[in-house]
C-alpha atoms as a PDB file:
ATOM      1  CA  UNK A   1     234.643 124.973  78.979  1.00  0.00           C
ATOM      2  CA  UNK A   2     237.898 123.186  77.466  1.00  0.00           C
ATOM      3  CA  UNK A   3     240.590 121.462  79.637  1.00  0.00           C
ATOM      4  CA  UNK A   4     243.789 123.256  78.997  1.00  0.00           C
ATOM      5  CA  UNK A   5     246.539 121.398  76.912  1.00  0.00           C
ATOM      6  CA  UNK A   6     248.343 119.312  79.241  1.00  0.00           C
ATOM      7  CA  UNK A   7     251.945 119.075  80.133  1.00  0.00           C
ATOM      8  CA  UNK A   8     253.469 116.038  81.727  1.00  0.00           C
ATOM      9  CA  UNK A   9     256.168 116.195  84.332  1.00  0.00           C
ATOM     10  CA  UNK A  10     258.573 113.315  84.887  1.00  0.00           C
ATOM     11  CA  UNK A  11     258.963 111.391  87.999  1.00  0.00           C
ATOM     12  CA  UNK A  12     262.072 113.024  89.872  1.00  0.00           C
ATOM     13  CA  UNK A  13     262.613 114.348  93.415  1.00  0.00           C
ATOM     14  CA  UNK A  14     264.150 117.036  92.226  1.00  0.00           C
ATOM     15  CA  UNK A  15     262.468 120.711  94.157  1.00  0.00           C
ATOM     16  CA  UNK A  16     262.762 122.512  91.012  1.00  0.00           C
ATOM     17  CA  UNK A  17     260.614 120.275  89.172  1.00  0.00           C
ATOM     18  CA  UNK A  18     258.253 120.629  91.468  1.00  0.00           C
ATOM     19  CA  UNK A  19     258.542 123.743  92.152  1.00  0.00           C
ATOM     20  CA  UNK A  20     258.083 124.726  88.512  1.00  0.00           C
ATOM     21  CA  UNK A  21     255.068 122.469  88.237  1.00  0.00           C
ATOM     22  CA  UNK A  22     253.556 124.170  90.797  1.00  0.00           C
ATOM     23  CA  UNK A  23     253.985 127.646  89.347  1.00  0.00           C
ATOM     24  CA  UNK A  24     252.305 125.995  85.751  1.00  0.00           C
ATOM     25  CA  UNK A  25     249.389 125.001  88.019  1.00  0.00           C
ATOM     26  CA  UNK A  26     248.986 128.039  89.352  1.00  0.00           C
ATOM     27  CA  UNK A  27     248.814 129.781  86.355  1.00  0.00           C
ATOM     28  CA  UNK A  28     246.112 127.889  85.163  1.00  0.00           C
ATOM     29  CA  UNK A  29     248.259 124.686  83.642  1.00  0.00           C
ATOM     30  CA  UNK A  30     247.340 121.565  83.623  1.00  0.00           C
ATOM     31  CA  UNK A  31     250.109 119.013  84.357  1.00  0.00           C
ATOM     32  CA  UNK A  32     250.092 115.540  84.257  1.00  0.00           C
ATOM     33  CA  UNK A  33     252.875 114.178  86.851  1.00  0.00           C
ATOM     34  CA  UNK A  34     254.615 110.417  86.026  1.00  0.00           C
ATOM     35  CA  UNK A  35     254.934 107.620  88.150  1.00  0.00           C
ATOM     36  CA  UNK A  36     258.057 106.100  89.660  1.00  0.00           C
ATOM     37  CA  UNK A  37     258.739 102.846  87.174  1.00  0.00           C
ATOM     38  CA  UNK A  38     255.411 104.629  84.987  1.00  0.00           C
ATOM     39  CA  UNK A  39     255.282 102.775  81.369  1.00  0.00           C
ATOM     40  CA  UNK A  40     254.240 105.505  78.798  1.00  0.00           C
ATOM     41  CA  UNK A  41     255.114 109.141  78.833  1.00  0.00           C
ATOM     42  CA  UNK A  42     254.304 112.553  77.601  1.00  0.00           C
ATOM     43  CA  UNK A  43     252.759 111.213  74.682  1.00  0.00           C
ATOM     44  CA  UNK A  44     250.743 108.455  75.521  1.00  0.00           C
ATOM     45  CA  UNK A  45     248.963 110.728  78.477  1.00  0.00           C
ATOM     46  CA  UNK A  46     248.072 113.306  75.544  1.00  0.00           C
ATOM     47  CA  UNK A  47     250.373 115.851  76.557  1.00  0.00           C
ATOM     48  CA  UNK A  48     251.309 118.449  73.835  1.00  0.00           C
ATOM     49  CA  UNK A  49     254.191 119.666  75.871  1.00  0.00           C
ATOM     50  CA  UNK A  50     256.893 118.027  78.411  1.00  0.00           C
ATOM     51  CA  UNK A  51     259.052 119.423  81.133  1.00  0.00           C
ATOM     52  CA  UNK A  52     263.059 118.200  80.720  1.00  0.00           C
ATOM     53  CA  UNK A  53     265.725 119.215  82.420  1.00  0.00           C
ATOM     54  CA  UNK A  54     268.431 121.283  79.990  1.00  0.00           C
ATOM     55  CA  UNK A  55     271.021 123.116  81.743  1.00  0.00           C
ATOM     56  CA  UNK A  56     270.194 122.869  84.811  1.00  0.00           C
ATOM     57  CA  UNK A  57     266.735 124.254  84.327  1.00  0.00           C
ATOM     58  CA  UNK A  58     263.878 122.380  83.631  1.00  0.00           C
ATOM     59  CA  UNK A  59     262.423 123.603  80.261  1.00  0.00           C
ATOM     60  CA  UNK A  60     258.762 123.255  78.448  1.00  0.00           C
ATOM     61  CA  UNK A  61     259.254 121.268  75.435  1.00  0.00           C
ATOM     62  CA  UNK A  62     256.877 121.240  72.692  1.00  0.00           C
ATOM     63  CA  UNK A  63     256.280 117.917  71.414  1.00  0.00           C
END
């Protein structure tokens, strides 16, 4: 069976964040969390999609 797409998470201490990458994982995401000082991003780790914070909220982001 096929890995879902992934989605990579920036590093940030933020409990949103993580609170939303939590719920993704739950329902069945797969998400790729950075590094503190990581070189590379969404991209690079094959991610089609990226969490950013817009708002105030931390959005998926198609890339």
């Amino acid at each position: 069976m096929p890995q879902p797409e992934a989605i990579f998470a920036p590093w940030s201490d933020d409990p949103a964040l993580a609170a939303e990458v939590e719920r993704l994982r739950v329902a069945g995401q797969r998400v790729i969390s950075g590094l503190p000082g990581q070189q590379g991003g969404a991209q690079e780790m094959g991610c089609i999609q990226e969490l950013r914070l817009s708002d105030g909220q931390w959005r998926l982001v198609r890339l």
